[in-house]
PDB file of N, CA and C in Angstrom:
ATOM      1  N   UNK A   1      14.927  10.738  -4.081  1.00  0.00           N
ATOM      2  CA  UNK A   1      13.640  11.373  -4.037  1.00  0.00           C
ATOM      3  C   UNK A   1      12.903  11.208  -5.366  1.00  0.00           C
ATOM      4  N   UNK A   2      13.434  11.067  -6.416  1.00  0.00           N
ATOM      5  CA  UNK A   2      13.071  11.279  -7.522  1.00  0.00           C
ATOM      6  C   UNK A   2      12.002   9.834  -7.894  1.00  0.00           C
ATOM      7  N   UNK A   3      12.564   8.851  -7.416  1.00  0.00           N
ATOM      8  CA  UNK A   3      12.211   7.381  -6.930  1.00  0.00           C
ATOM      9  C   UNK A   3      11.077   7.310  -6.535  1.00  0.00           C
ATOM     10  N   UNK A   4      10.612   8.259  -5.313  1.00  0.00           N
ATOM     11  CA  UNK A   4       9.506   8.348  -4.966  1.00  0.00           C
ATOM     12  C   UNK A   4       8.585   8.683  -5.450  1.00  0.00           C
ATOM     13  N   UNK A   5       8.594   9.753  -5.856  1.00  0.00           N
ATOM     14  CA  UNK A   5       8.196  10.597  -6.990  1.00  0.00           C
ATOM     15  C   UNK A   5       7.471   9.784  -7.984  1.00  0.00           C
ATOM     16  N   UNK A   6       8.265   9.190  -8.581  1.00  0.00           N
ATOM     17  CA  UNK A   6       7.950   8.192 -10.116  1.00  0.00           C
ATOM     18  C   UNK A   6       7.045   6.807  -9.400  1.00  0.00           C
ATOM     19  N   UNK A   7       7.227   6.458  -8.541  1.00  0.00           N
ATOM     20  CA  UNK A   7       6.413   5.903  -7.062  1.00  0.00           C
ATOM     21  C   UNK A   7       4.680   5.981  -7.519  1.00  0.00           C
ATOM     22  N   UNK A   8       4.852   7.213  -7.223  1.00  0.00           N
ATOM     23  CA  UNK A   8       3.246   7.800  -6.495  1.00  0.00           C
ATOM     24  C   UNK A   8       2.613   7.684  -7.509  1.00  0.00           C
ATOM     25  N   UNK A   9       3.843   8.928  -8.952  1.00  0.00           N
ATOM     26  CA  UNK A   9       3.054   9.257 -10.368  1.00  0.00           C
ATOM     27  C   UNK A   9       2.371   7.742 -10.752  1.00  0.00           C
ATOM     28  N   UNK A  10       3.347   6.555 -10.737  1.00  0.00           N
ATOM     29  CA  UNK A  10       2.974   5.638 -11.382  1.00  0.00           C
ATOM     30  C   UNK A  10       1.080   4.852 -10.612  1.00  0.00           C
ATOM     31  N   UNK A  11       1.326   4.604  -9.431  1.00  0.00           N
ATOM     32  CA  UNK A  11       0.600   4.241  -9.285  1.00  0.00           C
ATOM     33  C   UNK A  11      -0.979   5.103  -8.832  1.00  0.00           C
ATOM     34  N   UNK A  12      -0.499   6.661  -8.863  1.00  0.00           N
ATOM     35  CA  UNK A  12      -1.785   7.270  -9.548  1.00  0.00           C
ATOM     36  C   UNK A  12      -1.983   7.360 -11.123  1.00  0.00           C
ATOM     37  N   UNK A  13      -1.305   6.495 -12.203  1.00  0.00           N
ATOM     38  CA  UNK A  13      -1.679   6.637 -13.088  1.00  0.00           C
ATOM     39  C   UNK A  13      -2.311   5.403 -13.189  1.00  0.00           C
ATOM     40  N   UNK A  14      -2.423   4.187 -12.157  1.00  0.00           N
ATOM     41  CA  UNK A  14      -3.001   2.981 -12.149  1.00  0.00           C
ATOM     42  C   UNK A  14      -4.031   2.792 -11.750  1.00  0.00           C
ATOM     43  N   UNK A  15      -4.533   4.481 -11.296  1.00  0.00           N
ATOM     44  CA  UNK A  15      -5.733   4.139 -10.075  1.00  0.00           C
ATOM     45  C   UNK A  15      -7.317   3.927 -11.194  1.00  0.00           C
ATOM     46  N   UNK A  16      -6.953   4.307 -12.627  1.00  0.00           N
ATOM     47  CA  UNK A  16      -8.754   3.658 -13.395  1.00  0.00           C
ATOM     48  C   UNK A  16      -8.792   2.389 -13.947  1.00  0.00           C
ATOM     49  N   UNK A  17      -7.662   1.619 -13.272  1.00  0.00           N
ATOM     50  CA  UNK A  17      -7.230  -0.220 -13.370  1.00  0.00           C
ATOM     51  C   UNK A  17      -7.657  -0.815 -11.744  1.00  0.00           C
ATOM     52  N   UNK A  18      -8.532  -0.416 -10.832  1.00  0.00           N
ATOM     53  CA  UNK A  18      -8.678  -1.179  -9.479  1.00  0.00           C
ATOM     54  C   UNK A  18      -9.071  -2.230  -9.787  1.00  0.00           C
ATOM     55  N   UNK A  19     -10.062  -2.311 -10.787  1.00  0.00           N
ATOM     56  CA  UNK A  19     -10.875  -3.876 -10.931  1.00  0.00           C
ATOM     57  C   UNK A  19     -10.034  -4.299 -11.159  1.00  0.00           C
ATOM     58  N   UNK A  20      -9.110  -4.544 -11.779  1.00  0.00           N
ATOM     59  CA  UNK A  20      -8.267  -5.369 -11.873  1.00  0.00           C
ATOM     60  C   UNK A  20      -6.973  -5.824 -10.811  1.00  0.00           C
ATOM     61  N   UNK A  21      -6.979  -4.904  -9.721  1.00  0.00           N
ATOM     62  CA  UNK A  21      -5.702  -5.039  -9.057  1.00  0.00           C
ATOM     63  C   UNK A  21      -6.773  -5.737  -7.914  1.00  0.00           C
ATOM     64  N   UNK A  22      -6.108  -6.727  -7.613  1.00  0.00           N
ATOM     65  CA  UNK A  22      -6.911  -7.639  -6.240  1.00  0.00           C
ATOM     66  C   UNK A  22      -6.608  -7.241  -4.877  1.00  0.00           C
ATOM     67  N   UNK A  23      -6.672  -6.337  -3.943  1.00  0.00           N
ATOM     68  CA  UNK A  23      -6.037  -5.597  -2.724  1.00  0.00           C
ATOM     69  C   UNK A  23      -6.605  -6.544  -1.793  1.00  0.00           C
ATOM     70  N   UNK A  24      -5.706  -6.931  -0.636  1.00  0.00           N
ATOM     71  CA  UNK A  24      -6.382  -7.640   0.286  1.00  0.00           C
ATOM     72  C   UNK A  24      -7.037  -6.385   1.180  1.00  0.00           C
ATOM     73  N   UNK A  25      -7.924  -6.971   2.017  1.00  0.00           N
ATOM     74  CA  UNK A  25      -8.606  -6.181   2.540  1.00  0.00           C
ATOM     75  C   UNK A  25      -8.272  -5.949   4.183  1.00  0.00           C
ATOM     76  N   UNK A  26      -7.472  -5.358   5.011  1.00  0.00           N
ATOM     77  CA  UNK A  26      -7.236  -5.374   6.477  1.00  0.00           C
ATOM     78  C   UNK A  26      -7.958  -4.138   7.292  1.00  0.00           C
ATOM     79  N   UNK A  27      -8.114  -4.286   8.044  1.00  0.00           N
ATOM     80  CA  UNK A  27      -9.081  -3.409   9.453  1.00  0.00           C
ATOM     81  C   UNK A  27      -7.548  -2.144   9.095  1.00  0.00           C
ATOM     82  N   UNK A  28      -8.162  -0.873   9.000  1.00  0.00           N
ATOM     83  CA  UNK A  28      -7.067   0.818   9.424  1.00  0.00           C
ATOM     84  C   UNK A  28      -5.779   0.532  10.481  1.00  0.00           C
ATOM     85  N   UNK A  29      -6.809  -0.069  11.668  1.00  0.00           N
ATOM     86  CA  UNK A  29      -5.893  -0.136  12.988  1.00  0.00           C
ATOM     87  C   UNK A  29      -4.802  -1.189  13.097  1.00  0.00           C
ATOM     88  N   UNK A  30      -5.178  -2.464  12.330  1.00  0.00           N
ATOM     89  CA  UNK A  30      -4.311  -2.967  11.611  1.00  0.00           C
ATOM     90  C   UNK A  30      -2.988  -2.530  11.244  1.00  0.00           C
ATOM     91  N   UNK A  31      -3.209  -2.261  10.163  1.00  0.00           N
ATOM     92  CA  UNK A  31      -2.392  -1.856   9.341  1.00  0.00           C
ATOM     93  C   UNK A  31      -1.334  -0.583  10.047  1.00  0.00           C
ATOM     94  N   UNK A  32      -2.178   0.247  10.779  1.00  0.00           N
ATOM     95  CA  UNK A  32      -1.105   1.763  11.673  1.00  0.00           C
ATOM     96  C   UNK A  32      -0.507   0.958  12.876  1.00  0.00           C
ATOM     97  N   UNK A  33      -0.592   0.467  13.371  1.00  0.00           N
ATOM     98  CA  UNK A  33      -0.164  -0.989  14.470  1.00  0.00           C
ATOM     99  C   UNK A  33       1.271  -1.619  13.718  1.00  0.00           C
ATOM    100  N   UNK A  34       1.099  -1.983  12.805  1.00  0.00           N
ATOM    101  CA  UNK A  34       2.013  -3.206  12.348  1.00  0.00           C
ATOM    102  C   UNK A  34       3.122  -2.203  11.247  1.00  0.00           C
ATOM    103  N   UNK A  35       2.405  -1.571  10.295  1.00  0.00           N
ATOM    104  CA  UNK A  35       3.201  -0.303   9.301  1.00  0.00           C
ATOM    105  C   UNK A  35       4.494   0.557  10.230  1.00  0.00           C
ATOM    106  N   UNK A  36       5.853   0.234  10.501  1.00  0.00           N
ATOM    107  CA  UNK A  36       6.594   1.459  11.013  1.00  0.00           C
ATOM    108  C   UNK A  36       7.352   2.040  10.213  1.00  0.00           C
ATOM    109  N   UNK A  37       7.397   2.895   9.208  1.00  0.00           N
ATOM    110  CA  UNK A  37       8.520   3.528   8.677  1.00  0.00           C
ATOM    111  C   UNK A  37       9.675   3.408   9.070  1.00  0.00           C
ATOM    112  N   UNK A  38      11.007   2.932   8.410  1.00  0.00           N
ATOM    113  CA  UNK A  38      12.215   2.838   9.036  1.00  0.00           C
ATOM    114  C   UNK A  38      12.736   1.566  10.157  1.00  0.00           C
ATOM    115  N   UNK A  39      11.303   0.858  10.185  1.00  0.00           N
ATOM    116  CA  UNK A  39      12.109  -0.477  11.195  1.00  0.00           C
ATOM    117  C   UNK A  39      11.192  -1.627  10.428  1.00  0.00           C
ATOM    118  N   UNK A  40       9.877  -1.242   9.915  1.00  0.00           N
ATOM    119  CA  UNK A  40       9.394  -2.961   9.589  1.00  0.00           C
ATOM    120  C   UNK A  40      10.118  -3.222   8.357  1.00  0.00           C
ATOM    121  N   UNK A  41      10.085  -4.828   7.953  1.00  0.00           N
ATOM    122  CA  UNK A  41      10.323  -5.164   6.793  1.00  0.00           C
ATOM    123  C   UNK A  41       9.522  -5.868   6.547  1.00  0.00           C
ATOM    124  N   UNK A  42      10.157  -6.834   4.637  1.00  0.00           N
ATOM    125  CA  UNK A  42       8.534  -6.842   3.873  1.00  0.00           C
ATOM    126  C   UNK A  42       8.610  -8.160   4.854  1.00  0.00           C
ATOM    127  N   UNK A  43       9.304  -9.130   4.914  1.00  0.00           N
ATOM    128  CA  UNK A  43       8.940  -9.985   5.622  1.00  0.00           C
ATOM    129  C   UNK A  43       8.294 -10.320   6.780  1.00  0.00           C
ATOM    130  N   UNK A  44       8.492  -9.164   7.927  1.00  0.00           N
ATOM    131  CA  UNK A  44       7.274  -9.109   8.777  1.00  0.00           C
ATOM    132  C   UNK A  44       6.144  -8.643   8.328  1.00  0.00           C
ATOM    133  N   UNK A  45       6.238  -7.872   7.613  1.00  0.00           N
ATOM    134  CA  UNK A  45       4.858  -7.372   6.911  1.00  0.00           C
ATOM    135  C   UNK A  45       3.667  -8.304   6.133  1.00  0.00           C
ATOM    136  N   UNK A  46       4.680  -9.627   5.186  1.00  0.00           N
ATOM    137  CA  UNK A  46       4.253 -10.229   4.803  1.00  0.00           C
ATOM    138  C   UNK A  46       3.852 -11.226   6.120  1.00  0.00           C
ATOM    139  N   UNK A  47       4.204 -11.601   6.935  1.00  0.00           N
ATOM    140  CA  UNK A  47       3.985 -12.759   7.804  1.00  0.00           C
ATOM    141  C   UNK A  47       2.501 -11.979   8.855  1.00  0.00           C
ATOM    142  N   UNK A  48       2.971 -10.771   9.027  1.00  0.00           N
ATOM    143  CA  UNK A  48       1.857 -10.054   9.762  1.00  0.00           C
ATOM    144  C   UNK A  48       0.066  -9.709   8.882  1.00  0.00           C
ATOM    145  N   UNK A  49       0.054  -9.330   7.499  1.00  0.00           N
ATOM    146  CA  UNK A  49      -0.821  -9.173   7.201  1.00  0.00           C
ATOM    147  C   UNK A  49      -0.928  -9.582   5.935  1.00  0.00           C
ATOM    148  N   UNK A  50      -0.310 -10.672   5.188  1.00  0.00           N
ATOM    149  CA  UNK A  50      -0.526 -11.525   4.147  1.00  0.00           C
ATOM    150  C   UNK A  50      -0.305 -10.807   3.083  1.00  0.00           C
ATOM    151  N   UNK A  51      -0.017 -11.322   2.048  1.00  0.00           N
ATOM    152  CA  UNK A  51       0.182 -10.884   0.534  1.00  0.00           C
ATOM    153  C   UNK A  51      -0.657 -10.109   0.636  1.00  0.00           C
ATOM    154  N   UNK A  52      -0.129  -9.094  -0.655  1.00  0.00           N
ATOM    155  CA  UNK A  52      -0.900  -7.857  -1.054  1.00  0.00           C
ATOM    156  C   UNK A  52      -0.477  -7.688  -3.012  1.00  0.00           C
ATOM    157  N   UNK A  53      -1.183  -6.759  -3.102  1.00  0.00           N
ATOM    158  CA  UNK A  53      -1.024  -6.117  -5.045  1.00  0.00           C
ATOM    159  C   UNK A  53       0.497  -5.380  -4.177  1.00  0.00           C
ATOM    160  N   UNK A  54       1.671  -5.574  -5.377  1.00  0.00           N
ATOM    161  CA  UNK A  54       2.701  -4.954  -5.338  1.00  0.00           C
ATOM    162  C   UNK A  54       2.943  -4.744  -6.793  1.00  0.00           C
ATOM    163  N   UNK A  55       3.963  -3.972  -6.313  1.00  0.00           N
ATOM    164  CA  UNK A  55       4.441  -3.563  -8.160  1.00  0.00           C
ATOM    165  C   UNK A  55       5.970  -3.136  -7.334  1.00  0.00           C
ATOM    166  N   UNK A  56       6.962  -3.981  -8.614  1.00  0.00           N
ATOM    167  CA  UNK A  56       7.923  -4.172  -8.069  1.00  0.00           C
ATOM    168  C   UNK A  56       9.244  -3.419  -8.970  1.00  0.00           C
ATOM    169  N   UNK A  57       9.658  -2.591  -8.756  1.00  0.00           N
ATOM    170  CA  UNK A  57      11.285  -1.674  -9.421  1.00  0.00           C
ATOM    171  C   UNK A  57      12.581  -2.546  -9.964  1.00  0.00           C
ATOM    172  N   UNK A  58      13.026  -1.818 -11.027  1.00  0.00           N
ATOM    173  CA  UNK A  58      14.117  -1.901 -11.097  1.00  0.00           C
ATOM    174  C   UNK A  58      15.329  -1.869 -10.020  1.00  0.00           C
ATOM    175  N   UNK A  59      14.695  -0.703  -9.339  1.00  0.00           N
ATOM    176  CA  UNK A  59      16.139  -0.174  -8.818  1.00  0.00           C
ATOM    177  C   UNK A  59      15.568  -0.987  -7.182  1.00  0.00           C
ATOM    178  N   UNK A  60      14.817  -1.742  -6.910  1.00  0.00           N
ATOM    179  CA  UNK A  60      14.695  -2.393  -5.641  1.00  0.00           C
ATOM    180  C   UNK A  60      14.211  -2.219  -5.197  1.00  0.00           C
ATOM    181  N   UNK A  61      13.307  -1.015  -5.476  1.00  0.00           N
ATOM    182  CA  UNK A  61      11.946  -0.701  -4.452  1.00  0.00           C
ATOM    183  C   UNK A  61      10.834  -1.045  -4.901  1.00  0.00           C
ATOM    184  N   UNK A  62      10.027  -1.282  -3.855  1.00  0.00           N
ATOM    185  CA  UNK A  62       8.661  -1.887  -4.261  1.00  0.00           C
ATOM    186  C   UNK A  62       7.461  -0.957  -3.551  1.00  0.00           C
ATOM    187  N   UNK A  63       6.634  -1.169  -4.116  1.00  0.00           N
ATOM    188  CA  UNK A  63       5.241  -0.728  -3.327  1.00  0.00           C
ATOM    189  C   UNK A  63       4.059  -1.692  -3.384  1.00  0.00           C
ATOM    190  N   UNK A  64       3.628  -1.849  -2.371  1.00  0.00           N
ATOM    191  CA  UNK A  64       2.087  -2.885  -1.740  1.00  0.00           C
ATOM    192  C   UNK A  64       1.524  -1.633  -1.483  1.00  0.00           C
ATOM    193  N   UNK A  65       0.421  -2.422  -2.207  1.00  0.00           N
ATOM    194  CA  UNK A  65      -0.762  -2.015  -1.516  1.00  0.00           C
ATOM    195  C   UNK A  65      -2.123  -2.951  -0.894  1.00  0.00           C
ATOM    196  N   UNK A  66      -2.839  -2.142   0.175  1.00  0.00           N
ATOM    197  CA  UNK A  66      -3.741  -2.870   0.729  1.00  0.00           C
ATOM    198  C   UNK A  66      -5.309  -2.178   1.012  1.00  0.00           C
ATOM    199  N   UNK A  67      -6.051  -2.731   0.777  1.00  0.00           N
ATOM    200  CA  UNK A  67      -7.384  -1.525   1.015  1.00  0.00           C
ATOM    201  C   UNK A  67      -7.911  -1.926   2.697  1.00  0.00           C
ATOM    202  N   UNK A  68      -8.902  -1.085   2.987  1.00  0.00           N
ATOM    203  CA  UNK A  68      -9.463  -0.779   4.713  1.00  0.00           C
ATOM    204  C   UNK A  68     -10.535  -0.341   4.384  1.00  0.00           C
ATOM    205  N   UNK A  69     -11.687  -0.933   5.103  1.00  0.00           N
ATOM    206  CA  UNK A  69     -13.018  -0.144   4.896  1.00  0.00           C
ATOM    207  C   UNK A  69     -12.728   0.758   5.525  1.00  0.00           C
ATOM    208  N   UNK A  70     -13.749   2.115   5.574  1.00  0.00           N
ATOM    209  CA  UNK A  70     -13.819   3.077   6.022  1.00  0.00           C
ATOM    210  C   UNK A  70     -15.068   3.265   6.896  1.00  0.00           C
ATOM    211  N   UNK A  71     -15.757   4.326   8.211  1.00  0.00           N
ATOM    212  CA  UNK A  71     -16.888   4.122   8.634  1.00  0.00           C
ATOM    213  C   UNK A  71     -17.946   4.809   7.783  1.00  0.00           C
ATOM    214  N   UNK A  72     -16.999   5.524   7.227  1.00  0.00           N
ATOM    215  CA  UNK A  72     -17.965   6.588   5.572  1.00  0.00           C
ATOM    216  C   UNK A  72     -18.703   5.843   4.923  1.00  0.00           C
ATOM    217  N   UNK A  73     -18.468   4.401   4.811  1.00  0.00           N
ATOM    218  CA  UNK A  73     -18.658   3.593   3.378  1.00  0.00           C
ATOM    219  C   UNK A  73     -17.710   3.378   3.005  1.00  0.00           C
ATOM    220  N   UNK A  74     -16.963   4.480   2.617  1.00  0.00           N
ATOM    221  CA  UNK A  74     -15.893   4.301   1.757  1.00  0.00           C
ATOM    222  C   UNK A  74     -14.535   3.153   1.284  1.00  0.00           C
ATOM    223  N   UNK A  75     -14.106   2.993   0.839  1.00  0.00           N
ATOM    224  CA  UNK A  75     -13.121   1.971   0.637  1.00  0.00           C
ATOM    225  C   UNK A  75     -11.573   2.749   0.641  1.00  0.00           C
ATOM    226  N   UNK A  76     -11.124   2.704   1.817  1.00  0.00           N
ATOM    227  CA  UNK A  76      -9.788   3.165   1.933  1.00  0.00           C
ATOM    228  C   UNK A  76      -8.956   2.244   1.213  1.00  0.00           C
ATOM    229  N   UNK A  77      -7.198   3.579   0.963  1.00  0.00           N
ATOM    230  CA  UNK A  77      -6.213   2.707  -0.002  1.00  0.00           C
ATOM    231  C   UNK A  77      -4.781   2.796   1.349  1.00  0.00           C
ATOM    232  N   UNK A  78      -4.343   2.115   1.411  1.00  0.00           N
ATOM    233  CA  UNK A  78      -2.633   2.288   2.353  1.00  0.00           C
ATOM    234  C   UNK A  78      -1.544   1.506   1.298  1.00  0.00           C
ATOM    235  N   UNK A  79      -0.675   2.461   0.651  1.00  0.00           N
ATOM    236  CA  UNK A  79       0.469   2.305  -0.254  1.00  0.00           C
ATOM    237  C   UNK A  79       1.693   2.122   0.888  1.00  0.00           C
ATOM    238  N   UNK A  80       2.476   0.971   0.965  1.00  0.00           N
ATOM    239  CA  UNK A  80       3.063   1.270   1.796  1.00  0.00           C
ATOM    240  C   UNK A  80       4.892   1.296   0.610  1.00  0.00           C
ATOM    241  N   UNK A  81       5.507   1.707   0.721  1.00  0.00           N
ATOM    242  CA  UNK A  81       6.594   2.056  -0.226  1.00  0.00           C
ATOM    243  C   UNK A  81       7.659   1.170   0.900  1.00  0.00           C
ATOM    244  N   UNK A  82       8.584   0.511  -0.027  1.00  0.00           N
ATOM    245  CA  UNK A  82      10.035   0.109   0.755  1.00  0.00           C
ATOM    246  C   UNK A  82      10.937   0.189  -0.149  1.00  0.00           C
ATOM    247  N   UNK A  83      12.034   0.491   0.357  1.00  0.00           N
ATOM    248  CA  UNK A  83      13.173   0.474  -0.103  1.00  0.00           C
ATOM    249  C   UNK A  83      13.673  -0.572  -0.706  1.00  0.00           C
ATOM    250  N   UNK A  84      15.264  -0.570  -1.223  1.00  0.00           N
ATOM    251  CA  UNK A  84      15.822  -1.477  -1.822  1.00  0.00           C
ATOM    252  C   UNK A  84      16.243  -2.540  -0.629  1.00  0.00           C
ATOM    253  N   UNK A  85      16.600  -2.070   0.662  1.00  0.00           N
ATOM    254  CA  UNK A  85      16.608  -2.801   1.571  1.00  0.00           C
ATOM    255  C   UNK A  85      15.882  -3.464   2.182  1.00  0.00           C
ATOM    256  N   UNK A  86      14.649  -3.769   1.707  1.00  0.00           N
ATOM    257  CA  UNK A  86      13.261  -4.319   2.193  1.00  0.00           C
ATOM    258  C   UNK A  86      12.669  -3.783   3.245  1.00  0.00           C
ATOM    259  N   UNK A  87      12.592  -2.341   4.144  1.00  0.00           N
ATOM    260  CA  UNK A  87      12.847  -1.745   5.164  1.00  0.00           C
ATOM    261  C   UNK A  87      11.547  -0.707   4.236  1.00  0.00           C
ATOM    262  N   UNK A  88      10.248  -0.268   5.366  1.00  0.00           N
ATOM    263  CA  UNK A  88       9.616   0.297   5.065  1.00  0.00           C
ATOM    264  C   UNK A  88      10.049   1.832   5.207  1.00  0.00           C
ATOM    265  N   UNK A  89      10.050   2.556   3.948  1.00  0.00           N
ATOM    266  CA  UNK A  89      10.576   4.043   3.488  1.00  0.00           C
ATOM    267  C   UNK A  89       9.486   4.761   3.914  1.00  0.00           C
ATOM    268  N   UNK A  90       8.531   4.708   3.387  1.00  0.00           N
ATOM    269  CA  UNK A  90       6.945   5.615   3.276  1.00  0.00           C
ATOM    270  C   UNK A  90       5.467   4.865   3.370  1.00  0.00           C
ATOM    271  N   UNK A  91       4.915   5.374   3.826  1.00  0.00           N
ATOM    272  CA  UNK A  91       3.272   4.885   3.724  1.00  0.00           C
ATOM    273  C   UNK A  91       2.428   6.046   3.542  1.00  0.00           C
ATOM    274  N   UNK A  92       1.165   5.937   3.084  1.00  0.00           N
ATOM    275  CA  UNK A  92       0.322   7.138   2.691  1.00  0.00           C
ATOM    276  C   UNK A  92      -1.595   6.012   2.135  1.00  0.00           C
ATOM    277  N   UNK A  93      -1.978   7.017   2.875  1.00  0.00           N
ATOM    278  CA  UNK A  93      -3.196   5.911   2.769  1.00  0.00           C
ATOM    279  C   UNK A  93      -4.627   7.452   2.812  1.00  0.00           C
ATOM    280  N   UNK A  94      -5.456   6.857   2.513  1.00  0.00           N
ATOM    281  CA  UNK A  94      -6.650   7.373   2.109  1.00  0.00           C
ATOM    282  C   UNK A  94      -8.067   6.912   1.482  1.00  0.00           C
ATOM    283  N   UNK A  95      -8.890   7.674   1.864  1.00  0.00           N
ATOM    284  CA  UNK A  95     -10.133   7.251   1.008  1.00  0.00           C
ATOM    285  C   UNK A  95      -9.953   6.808  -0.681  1.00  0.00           C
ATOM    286  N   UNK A  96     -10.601   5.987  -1.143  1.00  0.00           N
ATOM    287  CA  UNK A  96     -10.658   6.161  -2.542  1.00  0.00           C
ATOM    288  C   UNK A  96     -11.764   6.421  -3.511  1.00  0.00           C
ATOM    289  N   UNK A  97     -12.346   5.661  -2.698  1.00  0.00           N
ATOM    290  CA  UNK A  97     -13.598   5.536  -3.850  1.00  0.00           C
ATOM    291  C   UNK A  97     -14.890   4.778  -2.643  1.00  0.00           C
ATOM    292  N   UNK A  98     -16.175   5.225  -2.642  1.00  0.00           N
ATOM    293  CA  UNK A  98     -17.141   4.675  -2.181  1.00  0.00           C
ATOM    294  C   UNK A  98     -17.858   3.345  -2.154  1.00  0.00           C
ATOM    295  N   UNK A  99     -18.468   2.325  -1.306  1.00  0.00           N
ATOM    296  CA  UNK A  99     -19.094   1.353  -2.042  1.00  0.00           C
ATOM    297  C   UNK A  99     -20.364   1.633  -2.061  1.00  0.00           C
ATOM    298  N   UNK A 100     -20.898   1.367  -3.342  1.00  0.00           N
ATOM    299  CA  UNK A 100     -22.184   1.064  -3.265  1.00  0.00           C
ATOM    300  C   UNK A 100     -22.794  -0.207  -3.092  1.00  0.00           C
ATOM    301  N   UNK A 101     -23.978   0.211  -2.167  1.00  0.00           N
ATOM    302  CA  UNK A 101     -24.793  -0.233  -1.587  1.00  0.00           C
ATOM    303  C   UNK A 101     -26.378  -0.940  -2.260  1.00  0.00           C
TER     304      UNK A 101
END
């Protein structure tokens, strides 16, 4: 748990670096379609919706991320977390930030 934890902290301490992180961009429905906790891996993941910004662990876990427009405007984020087994652990997704227009 603690793993996770250091997870989230880290990459909310990354979130005033976006310009710099390149997120591919996939449709919400996408992504809740293809994302299963506990059965996908990165390799279908990768074959299903293409490279993404990852940041990759010591201890074997990784996290991708991918952005989703929103109908707000907004520019949604989906973190999807996997394990050391390449086996998706967690996902968590949300608004982030608006585009202007």
């Amino acid at each position: 748990m603690k793993w996770l934890v250091f997870a989230l902290a880290l990459l909310a301490g990354c979130s005033g670096t976006r310009a710099l992180q390149a997120s591919k961009n996939v449709p919400y429905a996408t992504l809740e379609q293809t994302v299963q906790p506990g059965s996908s891996t990165r390799d279908q993941l990768r074959a299903a919706l293409g490279e993404s910004t990852s940041i990759r662990f010591d201890s074997g876990n990784e996290v991708w991320m991918y952005t989703y427009p929103t109908a707000s405007g907004a520019q949604g984020e989906y973190v999807i977390l996997f394990g050391g087994d390449g086996v998706v652990k967690k996902v968590r997704s949300g608004e982030v930030y608006r585009v202007k227009k």
